[in-house]
N, C-alpha and C. Protein backbone atom coordinates (compact mmCIF):
# COMPACT_ATOMS: atom_id res chain seq x y z
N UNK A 1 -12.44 -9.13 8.85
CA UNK A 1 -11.81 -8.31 7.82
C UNK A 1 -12.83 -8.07 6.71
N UNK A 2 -13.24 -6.77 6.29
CA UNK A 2 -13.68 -6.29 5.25
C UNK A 2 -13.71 -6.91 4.21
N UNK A 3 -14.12 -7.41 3.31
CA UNK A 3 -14.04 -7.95 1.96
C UNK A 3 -13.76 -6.47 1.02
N UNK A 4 -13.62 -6.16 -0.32
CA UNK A 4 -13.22 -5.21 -1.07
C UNK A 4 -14.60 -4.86 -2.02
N UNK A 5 -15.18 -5.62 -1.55
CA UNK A 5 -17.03 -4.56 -2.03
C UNK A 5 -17.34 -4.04 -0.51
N UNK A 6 -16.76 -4.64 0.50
CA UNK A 6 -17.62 -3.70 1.74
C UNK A 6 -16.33 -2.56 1.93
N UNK A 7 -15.26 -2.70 1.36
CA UNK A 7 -14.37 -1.18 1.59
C UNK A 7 -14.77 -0.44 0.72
N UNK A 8 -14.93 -0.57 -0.21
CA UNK A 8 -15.96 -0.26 -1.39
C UNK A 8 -17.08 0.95 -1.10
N UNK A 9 -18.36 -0.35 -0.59
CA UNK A 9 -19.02 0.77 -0.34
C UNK A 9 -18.70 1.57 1.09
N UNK A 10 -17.99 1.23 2.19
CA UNK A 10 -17.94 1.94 3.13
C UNK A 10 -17.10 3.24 2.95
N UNK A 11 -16.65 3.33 1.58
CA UNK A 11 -15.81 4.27 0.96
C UNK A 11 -16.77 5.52 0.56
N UNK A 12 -17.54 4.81 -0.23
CA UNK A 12 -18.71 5.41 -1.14
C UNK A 12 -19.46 6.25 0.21
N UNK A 13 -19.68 5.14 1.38
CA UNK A 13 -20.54 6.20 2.44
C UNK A 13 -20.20 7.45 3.31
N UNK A 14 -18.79 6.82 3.01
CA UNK A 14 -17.96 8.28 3.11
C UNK A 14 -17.99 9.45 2.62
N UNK A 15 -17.48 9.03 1.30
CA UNK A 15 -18.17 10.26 -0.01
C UNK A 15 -19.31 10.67 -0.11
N UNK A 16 -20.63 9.96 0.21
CA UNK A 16 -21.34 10.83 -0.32
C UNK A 16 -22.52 11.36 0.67
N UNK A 17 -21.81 10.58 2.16
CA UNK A 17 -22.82 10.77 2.76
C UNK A 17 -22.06 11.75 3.75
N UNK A 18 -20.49 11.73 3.99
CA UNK A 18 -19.70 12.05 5.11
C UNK A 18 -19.90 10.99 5.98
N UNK A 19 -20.04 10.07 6.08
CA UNK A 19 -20.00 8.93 6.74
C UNK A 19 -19.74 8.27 7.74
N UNK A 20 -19.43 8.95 9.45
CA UNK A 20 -18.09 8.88 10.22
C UNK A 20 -17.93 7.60 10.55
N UNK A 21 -19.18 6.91 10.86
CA UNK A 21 -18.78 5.51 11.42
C UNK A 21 -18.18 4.28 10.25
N UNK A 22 -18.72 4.83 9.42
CA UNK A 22 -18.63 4.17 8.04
C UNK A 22 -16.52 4.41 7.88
N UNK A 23 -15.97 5.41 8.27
CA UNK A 23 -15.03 6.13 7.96
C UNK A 23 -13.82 5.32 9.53
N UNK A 24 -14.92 5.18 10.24
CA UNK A 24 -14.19 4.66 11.76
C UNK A 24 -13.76 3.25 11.23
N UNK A 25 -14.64 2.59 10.42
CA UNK A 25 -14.11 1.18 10.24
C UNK A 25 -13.39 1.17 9.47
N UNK A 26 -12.86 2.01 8.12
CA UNK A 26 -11.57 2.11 7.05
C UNK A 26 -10.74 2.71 7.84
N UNK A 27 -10.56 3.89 9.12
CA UNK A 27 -9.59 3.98 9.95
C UNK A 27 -9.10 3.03 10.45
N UNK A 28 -9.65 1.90 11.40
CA UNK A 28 -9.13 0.90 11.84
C UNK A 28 -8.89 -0.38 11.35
N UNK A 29 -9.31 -0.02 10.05
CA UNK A 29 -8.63 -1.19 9.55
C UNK A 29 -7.43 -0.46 8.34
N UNK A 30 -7.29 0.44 8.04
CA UNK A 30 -6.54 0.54 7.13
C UNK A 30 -4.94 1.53 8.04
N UNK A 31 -5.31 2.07 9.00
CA UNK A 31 -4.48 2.72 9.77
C UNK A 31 -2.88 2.08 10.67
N UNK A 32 -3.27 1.20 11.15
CA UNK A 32 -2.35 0.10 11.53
C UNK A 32 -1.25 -0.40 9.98
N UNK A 33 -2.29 -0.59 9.25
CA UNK A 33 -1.40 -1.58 7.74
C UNK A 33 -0.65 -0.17 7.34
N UNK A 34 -1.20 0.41 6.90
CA UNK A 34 -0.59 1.80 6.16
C UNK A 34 0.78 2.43 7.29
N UNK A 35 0.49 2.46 8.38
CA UNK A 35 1.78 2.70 9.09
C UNK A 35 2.77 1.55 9.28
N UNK A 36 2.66 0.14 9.51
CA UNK A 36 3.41 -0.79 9.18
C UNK A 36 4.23 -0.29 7.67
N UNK A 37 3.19 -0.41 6.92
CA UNK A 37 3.67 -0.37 5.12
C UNK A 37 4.69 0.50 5.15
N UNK A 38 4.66 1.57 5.71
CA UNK A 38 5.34 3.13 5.48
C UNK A 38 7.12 2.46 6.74
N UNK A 39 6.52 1.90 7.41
CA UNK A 39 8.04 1.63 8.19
C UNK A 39 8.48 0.34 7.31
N UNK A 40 8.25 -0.31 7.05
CA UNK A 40 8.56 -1.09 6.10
C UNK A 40 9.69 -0.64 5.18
N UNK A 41 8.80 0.51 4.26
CA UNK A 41 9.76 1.07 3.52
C UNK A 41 10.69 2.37 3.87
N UNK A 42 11.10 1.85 5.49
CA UNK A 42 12.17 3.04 6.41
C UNK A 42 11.76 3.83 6.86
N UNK A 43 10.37 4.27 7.15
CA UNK A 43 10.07 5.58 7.61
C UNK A 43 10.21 4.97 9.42
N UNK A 44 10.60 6.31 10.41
CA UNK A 44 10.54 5.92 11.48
C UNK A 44 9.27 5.48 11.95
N UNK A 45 9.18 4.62 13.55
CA UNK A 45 7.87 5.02 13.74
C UNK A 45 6.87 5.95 14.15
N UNK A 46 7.69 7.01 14.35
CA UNK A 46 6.79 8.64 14.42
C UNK A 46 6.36 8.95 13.31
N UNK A 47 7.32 9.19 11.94
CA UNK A 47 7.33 9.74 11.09
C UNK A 47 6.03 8.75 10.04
N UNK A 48 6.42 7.23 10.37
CA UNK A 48 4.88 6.49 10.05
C UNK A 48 3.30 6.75 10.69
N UNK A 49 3.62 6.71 12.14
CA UNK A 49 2.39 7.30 12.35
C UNK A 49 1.84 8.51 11.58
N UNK A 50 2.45 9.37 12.13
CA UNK A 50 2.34 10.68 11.46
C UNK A 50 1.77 10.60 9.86
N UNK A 51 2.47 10.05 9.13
CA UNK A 51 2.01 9.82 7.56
C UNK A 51 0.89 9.11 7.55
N UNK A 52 0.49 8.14 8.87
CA UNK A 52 -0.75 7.14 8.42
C UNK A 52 -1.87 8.19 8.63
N UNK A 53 -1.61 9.21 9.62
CA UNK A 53 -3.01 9.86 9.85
C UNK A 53 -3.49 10.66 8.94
N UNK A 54 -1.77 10.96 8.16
CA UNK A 54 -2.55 12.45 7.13
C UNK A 54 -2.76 11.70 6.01
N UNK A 55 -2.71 10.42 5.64
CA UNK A 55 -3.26 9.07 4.57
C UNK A 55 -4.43 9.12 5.17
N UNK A 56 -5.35 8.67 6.00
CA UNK A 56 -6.91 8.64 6.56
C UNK A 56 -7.00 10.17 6.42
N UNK A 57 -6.67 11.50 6.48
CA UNK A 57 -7.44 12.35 6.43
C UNK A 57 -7.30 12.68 5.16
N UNK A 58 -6.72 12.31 4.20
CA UNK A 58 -6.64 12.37 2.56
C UNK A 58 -7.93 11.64 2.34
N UNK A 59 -7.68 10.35 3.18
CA UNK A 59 -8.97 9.16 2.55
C UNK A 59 -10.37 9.98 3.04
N UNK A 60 -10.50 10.71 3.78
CA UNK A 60 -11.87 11.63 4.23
C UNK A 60 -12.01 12.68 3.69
N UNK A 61 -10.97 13.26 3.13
CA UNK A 61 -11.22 14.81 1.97
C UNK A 61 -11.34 14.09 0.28
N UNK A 62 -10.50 13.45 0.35
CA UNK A 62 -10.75 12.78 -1.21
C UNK A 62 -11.81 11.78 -1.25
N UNK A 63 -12.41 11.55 -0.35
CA UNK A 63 -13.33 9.88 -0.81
C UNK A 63 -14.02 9.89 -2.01
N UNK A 64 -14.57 11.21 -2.50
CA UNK A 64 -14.96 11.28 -3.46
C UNK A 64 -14.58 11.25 -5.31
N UNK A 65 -13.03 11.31 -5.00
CA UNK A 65 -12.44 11.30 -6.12
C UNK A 65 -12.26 9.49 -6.14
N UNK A 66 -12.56 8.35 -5.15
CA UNK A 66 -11.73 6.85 -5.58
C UNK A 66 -12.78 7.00 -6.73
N UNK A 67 -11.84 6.11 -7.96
CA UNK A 67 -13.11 5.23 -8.39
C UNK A 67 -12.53 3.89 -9.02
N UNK A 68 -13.67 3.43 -8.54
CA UNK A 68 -13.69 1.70 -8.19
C UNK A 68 -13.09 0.67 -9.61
N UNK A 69 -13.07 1.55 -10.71
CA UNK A 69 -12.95 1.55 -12.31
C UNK A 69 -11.56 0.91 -12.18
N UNK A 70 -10.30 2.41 -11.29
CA UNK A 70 -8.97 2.25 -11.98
C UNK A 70 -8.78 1.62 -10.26
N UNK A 71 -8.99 1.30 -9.18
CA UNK A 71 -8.23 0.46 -8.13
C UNK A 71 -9.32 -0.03 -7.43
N UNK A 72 -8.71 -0.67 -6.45
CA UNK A 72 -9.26 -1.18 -5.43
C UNK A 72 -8.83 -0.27 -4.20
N UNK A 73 -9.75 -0.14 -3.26
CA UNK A 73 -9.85 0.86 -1.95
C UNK A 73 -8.79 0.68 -1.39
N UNK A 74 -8.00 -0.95 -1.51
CA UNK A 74 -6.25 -0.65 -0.63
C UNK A 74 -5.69 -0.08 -1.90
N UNK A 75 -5.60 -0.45 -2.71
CA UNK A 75 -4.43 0.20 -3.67
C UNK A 75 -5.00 1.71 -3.90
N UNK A 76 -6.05 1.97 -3.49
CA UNK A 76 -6.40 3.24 -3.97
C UNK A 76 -5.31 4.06 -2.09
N UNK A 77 -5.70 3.88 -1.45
CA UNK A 77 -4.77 4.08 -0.05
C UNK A 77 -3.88 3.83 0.18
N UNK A 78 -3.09 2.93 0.15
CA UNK A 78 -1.64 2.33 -0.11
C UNK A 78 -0.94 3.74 -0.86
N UNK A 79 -1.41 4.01 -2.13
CA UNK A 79 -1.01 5.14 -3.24
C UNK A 79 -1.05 6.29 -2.26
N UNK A 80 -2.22 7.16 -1.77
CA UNK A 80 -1.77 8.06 -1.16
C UNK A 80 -0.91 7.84 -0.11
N UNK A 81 -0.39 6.77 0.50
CA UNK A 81 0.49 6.82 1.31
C UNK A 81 1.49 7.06 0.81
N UNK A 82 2.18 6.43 0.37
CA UNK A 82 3.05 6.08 -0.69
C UNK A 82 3.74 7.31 -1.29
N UNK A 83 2.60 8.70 -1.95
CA UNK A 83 3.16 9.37 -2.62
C UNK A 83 3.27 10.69 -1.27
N UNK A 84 2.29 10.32 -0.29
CA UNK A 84 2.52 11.24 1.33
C UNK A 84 4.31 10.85 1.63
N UNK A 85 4.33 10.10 1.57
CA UNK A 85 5.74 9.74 1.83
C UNK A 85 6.83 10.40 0.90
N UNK A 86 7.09 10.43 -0.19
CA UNK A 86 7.44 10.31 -1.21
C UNK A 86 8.11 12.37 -1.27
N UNK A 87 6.74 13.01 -1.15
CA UNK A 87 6.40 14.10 -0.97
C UNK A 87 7.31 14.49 0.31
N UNK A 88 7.12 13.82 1.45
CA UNK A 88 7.98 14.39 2.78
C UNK A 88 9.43 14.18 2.71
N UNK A 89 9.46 13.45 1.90
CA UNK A 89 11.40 13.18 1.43
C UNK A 89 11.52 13.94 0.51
N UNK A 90 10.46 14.28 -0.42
CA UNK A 90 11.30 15.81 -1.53
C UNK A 90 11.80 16.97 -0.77
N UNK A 91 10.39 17.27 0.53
CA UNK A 91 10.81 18.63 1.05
C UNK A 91 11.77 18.26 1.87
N UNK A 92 12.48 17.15 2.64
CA UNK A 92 12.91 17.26 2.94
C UNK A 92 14.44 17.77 2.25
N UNK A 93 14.58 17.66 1.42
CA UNK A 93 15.83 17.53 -0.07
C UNK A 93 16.54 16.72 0.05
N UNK A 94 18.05 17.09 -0.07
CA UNK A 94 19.11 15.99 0.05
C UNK A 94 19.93 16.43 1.00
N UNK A 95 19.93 17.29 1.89
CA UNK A 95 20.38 17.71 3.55
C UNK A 95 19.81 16.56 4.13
N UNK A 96 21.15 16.19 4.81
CA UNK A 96 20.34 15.20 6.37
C UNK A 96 19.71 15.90 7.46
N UNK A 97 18.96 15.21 8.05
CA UNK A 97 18.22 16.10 9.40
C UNK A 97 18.73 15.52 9.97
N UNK A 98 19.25 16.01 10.95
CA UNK A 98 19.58 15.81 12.56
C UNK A 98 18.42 15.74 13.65
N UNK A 99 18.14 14.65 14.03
CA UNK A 99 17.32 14.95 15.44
C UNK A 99 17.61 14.55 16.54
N UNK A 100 17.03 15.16 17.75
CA UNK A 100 18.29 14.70 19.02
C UNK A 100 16.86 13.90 19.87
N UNK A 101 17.52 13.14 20.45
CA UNK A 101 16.89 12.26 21.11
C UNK A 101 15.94 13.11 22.93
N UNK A 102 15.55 12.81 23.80
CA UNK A 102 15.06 12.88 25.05
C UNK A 102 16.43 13.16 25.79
N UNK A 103 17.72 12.55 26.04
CA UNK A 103 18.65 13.21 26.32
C UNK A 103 19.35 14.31 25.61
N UNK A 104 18.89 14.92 24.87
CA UNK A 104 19.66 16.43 23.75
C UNK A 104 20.78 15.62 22.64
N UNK A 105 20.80 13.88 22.74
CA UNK A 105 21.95 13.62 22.12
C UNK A 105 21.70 13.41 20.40
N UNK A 106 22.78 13.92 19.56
CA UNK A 106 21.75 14.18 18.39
C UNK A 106 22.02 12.63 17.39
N UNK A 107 20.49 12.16 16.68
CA UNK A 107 20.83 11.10 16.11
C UNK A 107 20.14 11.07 14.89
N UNK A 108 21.17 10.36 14.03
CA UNK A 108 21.12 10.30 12.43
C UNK A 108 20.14 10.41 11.91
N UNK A 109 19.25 10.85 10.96
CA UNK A 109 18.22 10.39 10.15
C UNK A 109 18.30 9.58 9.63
N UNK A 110 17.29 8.62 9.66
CA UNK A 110 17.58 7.08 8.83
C UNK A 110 16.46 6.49 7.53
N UNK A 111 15.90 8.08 7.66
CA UNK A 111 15.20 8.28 6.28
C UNK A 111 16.22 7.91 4.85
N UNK A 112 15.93 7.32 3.79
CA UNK A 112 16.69 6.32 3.07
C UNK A 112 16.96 7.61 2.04
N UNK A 113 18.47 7.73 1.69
CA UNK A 113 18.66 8.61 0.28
C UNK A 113 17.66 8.68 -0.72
N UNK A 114 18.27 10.03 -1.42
CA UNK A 114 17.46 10.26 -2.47
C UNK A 114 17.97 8.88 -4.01
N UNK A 115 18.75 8.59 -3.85
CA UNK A 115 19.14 7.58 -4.86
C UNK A 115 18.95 6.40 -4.31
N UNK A 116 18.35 6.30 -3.11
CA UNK A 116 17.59 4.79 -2.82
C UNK A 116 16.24 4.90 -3.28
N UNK A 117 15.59 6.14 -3.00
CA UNK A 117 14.15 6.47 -3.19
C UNK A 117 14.30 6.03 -4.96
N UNK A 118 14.76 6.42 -5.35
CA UNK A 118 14.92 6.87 -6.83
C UNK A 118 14.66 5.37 -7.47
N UNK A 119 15.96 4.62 -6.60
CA UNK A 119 15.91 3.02 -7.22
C UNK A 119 14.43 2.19 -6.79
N UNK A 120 14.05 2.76 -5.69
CA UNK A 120 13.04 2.36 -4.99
C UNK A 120 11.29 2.49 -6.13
N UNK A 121 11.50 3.93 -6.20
CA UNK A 121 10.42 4.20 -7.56
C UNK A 121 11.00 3.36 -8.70
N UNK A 122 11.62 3.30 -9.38
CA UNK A 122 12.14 2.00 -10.58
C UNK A 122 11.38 1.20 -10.39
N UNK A 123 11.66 0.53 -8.74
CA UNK A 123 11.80 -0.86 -8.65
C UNK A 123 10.51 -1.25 -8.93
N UNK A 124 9.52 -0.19 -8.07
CA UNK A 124 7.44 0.02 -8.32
C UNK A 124 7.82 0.17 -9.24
N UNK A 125 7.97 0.53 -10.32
CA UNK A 125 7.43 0.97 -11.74
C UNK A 125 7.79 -0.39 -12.21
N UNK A 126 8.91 -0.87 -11.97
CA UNK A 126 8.97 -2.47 -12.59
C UNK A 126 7.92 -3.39 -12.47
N UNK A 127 7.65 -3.38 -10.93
CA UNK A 127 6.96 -4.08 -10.51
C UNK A 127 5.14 -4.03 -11.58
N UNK A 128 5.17 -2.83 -11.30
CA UNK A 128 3.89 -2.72 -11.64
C UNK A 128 3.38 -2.48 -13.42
N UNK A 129 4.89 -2.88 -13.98
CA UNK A 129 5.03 -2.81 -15.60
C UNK A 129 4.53 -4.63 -15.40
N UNK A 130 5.24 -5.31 -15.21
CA UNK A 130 5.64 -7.14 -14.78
C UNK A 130 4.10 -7.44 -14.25
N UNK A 131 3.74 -6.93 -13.12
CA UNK A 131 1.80 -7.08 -12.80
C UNK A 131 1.20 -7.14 -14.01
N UNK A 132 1.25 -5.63 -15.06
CA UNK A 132 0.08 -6.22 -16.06
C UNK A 132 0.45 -7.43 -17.11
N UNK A 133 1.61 -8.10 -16.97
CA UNK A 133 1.91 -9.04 -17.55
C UNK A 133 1.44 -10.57 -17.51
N UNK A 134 0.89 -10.27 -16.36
CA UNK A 134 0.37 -11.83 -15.15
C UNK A 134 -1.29 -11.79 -15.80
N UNK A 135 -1.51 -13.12 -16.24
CA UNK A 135 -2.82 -13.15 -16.73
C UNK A 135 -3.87 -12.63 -15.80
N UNK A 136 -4.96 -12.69 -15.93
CA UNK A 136 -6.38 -11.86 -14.77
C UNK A 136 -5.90 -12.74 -13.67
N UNK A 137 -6.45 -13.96 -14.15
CA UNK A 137 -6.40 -15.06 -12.80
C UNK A 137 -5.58 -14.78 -12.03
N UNK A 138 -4.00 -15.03 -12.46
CA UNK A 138 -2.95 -14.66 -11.43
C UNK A 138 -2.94 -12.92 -10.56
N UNK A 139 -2.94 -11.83 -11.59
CA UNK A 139 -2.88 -10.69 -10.82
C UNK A 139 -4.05 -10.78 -9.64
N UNK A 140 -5.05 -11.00 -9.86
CA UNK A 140 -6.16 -11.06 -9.07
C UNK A 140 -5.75 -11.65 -7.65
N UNK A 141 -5.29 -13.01 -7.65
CA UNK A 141 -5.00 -14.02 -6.64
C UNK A 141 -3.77 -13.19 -5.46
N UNK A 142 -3.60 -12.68 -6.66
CA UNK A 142 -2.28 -11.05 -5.97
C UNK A 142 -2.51 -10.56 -5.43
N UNK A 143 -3.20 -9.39 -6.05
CA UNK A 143 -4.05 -8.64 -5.66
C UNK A 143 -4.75 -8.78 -4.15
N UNK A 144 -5.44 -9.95 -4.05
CA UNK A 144 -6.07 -10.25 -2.91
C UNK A 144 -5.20 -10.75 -1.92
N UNK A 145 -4.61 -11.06 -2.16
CA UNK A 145 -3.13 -11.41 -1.20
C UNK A 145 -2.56 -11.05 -0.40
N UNK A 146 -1.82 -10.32 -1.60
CA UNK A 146 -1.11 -9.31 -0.79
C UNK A 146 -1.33 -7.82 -0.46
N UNK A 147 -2.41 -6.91 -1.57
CA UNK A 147 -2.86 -5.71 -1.43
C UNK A 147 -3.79 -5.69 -0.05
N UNK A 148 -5.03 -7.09 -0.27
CA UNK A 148 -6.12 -6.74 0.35
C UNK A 148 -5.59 -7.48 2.40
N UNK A 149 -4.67 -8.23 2.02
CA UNK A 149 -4.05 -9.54 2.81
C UNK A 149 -5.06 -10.26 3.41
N UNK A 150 -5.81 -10.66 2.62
CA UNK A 150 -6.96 -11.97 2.49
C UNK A 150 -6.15 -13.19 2.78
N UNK A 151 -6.56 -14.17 3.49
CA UNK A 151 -6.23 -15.32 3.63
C UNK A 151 -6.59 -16.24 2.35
N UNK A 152 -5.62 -17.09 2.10
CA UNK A 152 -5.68 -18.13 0.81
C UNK A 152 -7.83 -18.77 1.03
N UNK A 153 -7.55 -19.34 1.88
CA UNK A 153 -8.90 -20.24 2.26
C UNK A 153 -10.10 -19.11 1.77
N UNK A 154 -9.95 -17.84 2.12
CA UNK A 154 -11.21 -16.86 2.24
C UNK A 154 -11.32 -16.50 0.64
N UNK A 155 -9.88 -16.44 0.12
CA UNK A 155 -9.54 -16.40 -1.72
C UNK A 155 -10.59 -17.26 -2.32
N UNK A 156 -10.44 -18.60 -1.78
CA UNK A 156 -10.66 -19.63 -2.38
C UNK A 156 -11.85 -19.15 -2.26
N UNK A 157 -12.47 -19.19 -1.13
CA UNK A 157 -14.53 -19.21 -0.71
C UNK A 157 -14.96 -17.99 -2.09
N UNK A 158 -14.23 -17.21 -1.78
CA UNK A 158 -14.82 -15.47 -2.57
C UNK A 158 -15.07 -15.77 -3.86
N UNK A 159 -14.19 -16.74 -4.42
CA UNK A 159 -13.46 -16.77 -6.03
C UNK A 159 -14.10 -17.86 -6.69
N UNK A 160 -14.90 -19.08 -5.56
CA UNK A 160 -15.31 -20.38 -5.85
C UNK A 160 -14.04 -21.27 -6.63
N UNK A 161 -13.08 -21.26 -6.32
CA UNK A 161 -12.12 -22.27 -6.69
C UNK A 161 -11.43 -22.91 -5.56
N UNK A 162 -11.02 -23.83 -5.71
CA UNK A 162 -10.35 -24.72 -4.77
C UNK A 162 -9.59 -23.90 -4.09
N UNK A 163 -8.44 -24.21 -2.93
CA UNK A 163 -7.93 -23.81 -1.88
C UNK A 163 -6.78 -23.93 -2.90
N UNK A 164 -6.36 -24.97 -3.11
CA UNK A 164 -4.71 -25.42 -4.08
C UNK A 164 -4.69 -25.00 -4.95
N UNK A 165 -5.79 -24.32 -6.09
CA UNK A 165 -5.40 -23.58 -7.19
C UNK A 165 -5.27 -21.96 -6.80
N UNK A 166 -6.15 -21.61 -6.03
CA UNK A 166 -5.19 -20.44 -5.24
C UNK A 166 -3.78 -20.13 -4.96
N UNK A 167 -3.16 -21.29 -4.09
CA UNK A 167 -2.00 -21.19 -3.75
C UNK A 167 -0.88 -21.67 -5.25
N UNK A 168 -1.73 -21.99 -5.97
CA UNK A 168 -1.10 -22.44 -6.84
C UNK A 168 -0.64 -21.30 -8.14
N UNK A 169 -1.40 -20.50 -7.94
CA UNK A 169 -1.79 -19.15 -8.83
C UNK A 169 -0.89 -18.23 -7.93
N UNK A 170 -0.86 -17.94 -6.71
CA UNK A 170 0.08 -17.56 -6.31
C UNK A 170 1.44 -17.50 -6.56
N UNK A 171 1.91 -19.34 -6.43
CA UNK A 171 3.22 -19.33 -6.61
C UNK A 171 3.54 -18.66 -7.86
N UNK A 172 2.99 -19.77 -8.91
CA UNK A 172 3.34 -19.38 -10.56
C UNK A 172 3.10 -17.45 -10.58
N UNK A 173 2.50 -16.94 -10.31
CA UNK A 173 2.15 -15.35 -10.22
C UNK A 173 3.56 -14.42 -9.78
N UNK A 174 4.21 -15.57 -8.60
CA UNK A 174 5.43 -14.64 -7.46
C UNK A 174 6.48 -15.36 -8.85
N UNK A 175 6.63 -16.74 -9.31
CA UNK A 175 7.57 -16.51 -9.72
C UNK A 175 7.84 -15.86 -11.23
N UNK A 176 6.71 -15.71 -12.15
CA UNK A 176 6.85 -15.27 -13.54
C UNK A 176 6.90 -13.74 -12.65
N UNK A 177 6.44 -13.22 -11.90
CA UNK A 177 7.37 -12.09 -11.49
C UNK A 177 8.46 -11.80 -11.39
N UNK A 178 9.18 -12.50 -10.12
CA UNK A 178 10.53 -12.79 -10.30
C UNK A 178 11.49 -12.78 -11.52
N UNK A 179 10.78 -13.60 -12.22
CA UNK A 179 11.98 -13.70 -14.06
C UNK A 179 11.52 -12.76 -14.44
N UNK A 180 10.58 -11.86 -14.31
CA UNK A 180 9.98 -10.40 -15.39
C UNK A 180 11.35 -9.99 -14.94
N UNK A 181 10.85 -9.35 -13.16
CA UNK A 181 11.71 -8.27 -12.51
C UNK A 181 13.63 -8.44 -12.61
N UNK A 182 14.11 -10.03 -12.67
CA UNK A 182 15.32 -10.23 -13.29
C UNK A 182 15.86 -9.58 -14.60
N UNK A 183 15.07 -9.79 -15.62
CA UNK A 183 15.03 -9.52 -16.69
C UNK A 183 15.22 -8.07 -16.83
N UNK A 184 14.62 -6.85 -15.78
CA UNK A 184 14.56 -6.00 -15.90
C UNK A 184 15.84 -5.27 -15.01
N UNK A 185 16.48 -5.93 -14.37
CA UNK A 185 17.49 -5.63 -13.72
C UNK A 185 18.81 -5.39 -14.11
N UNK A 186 20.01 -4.44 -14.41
CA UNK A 186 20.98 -4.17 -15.36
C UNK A 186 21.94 -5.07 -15.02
C-alpha cells in the first residue's frame, strides 16, 4: 500500500507529466475503495462501478488542480466521488426510476431519498465541523486510518510513536467525536 507522499507524488506524475503507469497504480489502488465507499453509502453495484470510473477519469483530467496544501490524495478522491454521486441523484430528481431486471420484471430503485441525502450531507458537515475540533495528533491518527486505511502498526512506524499511543489516539479521537456529533444532534 502506497504511503500518502507516494500518492502524492504519483499524483503530481500524473499532472505534470500525463503519467499512465504512474496513473495505473492510483487506479488500482484507489478504484476498488472508491466503489466499495460509494455502495456503502447505497449506490448499487453498477451504479458504483460506474461512478468509480468517472472518479479515476476526473482524477486524470483534474490531477492538476489537487493541491497537497488543502487534502490529502484520498480525501482529495473520496470528494470527487462523493460529489459524482451527489450530482447523479440531483439529475436524477425526486421521481423514482424504475428498472427492470434480465427477466423484463421491473425493480425498485434503492437509490436513498432526497431527504436521506439531505440528512446524509448534515451528517458530513457535522462530521467534518467535530474533525477540526480533534487536536493535530488525534485528526491525523484519523486521518490515516480511516481516509488512507493504514494499519495501526504502519501508523506507528510512519509517525515514530509507539503502537498503543496510536490506538490510543484513535479511541479518544472516535469518542470526543461521538459526544461532538451527539451534541449536534436535535
Amino acid at each position: 500500500m502506497p504511503t500518502s507522499e507516494e500518492l502524492c507524488e504519483l499524483l503530481r506524475s500524473v499532472a505534470v507529466a500525463g503519467d499512465r503507469q504512474a496513473f495505473a497504480v492510483l487506479f488500482r489502488h484507489f478504484a476498488p475503495r472508491v466503489k466499495s465507499y460509494l455502495m456503502r453509502g447505497g449506490s448499487t453495484e453498477g451504479l458504483a462501478e460506474e461512478l468509480a470510473q468517472e472518479t479515476m477519469v476526473s482524477v486524470w483530467r483534474k490531477a492538476a488542480m489537487f493541491d497537497p496544501a488543502q487534502a490529502g490524495v484520498s480525501t482529495w478522491i473520496f470528494t470527487i466521488a462523493r460529489n459524482l454521486r451527489i450530482d447523479h441523484f440531483r439529475r436524477q430528481g425526486a421521481a423514482a426510476v424504475v428498472f427492470e431486471d434480465e427477466a423484463g420484471e421491473e425493480l425498485p430503485d434503492t437509490a436513498p431519498a432526497l431527504d436521506e441525502q439531505l440528512r446524509a450531507s448534515r451528517r458530513e458537515l457535522g462530521v467534518r465541523e467535530a474533525l477540526k475540533q480533534l487536536s493535530a495528533e488525534q485528526a491525523q491518527v484519523l486521518h490515516l486510518s480511516f481516509y488512507e486505511e493504514q494499519p495501526h502498526a504502519r501508523i506507528a512506524h510512519d509517525l515514530g510513536i509507539p503502537l498503543g499511543t496510536v490506538k490510543s489516539r484513535v479511541r479518544l479521537a472516535v469518542h470526543h467525536l461521538r459526544r461532538l456529533l451527539d451534541e449536534l444532534e436535535p
